[in-house]
N, C-alpha and C. Protein backbone atom coordinates (compact mmCIF):
# COMPACT_ATOMS: atom_id res chain seq x y z
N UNK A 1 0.63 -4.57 -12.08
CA UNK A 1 -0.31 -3.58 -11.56
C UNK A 1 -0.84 -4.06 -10.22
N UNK A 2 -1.52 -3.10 -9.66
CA UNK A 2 -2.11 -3.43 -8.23
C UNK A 2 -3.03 -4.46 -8.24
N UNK A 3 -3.11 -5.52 -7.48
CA UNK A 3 -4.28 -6.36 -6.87
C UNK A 3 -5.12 -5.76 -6.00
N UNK A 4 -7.02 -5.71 -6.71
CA UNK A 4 -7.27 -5.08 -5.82
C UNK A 4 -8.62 -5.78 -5.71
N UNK A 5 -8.86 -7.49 -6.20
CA UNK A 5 -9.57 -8.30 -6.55
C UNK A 5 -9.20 -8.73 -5.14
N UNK A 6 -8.46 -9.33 -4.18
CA UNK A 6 -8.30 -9.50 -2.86
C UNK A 6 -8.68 -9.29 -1.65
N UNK A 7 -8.48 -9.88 -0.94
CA UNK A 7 -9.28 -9.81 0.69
C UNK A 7 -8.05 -8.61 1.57
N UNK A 8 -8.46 -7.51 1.89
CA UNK A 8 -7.28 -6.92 2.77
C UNK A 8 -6.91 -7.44 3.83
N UNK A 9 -5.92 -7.92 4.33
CA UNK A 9 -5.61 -8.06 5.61
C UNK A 9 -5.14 -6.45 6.52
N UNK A 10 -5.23 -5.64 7.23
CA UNK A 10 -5.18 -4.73 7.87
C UNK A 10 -3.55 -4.59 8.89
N UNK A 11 -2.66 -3.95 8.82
CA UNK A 11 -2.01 -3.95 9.39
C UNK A 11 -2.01 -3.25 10.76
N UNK A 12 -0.86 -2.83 11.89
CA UNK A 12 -1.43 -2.28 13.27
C UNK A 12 -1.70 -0.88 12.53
N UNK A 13 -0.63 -0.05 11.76
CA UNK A 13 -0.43 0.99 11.03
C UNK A 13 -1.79 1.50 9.52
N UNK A 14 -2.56 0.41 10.10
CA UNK A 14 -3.39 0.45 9.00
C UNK A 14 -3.58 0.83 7.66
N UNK A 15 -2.51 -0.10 6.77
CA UNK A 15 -2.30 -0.46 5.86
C UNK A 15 -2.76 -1.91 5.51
N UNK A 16 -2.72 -1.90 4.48
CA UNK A 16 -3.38 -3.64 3.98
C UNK A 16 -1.79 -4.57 3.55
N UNK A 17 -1.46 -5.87 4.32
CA UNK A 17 -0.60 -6.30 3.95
C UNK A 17 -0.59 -6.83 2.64
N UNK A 18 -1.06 -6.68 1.81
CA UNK A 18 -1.37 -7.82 0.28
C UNK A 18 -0.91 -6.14 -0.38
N UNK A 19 -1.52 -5.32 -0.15
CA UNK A 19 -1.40 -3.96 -1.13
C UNK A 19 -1.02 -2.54 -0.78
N UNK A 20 -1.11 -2.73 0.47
CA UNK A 20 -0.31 -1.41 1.15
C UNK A 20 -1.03 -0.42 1.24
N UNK A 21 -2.13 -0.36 0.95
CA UNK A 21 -3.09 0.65 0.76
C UNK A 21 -3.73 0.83 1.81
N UNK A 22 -3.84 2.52 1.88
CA UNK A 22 -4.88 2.87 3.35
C UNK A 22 -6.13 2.31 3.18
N UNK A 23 -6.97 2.59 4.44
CA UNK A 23 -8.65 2.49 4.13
C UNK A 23 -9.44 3.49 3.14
N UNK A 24 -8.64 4.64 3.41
CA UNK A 24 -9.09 5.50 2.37
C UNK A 24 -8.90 5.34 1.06
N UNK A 25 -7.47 5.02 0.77
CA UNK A 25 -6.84 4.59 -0.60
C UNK A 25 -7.70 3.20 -1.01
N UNK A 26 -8.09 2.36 -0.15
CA UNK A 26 -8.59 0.83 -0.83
C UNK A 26 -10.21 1.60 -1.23
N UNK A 27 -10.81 2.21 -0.21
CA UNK A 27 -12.26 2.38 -0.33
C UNK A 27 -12.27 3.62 -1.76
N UNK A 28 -11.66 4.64 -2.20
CA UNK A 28 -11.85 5.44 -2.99
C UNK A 28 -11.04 4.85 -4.55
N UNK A 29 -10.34 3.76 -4.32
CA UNK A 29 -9.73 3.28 -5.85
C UNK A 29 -10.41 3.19 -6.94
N UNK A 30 -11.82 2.99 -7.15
CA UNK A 30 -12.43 2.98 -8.31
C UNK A 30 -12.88 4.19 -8.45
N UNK A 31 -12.84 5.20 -7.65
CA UNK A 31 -13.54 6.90 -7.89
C UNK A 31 -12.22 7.57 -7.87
N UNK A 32 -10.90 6.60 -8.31
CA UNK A 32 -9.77 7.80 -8.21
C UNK A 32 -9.35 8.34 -9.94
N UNK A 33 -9.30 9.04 -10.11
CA UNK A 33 -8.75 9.50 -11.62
C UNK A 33 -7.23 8.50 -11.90
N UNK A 34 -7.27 8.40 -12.92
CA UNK A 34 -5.56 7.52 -13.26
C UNK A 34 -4.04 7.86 -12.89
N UNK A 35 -4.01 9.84 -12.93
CA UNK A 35 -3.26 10.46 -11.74
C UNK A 35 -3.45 9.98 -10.25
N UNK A 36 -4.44 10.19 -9.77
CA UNK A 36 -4.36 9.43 -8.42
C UNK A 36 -4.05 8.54 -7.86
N UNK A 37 -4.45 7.63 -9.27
CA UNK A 37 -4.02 6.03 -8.49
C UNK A 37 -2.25 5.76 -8.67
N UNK A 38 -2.25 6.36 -9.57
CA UNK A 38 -0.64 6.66 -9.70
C UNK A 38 0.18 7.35 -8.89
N UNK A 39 -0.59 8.10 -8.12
CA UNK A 39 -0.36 8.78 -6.91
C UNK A 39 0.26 8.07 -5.50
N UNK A 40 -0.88 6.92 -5.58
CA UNK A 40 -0.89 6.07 -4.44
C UNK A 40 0.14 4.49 -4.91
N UNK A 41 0.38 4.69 -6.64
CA UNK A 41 1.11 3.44 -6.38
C UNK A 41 2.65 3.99 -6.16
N UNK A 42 2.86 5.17 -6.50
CA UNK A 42 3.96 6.11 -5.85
C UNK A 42 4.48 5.69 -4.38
N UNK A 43 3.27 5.89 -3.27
CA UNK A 43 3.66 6.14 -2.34
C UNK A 43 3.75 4.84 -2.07
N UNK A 44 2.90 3.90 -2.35
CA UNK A 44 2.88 2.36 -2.19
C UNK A 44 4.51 1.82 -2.19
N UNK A 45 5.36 2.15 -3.56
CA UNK A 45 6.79 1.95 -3.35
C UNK A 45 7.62 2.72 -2.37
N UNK A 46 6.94 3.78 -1.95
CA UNK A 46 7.58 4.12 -0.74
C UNK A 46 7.67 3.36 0.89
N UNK A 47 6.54 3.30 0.84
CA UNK A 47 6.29 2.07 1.91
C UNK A 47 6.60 0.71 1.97
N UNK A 48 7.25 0.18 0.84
CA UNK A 48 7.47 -0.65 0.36
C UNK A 48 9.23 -0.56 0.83
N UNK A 49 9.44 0.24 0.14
CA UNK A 49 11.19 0.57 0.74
C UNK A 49 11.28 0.92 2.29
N UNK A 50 10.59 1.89 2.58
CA UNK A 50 10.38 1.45 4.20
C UNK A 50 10.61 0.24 4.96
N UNK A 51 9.63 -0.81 4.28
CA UNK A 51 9.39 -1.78 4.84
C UNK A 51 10.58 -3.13 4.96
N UNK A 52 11.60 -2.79 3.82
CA UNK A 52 12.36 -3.31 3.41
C UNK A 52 14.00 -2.79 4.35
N UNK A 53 13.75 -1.82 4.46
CA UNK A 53 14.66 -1.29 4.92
C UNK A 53 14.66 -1.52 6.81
N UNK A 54 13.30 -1.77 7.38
CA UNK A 54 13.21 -2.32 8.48
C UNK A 54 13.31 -3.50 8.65
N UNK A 55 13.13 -4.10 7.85
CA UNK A 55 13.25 -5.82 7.63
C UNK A 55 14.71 -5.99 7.99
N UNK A 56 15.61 -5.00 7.45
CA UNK A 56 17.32 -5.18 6.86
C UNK A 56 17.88 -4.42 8.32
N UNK A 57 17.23 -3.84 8.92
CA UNK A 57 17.28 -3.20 10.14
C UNK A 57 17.19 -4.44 11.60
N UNK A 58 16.24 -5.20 11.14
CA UNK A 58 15.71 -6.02 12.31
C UNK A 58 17.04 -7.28 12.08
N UNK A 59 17.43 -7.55 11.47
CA UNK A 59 18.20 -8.27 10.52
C UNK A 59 19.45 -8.23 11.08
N UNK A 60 20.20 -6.79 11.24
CA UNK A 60 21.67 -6.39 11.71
C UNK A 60 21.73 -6.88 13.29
C-alpha cells in the first residue's frame, strides 16, 4: 500500500518522488473516500510506467 507516513520530496512536475502524488492528491488523502484513493493509486501506476518507460528511453 501507499506510504504516506513520509517526508515528500517534490518533483519539477510536481509530483512527490517517494509517492507520486500531486499536492492535491498528498493534501486531500485522508478526506478521500476508498474509491478515490484507489483512484489515485490507479493513476500513480500510470506514472509509474511513464516513468519507466523514460528511464528505458534515456537508456537507448
Amino acid at each position: 500500500m501507499l506510504d504516506i507516513t513520509s517526508t515528500c520530496i517534490i518533483s519539477k512536475k510536481c509530483y512527490c518522488f517517494g509517492c507520486l502524488r500531486s499536492r492535491a492528491e498528498r493534501q486531500q488523502w485522508h478526506h478521500m473516500t476508498t474509491e478515490q484513493q484507489r483512484e489515485v493509486l490507479r493513476l500513480i501506476a500510470g506514472r509509474k510506467l511513464r516513468i519507466k518507460k523514460m528511464k528505458q528511453h534515456k537508456g537507448e
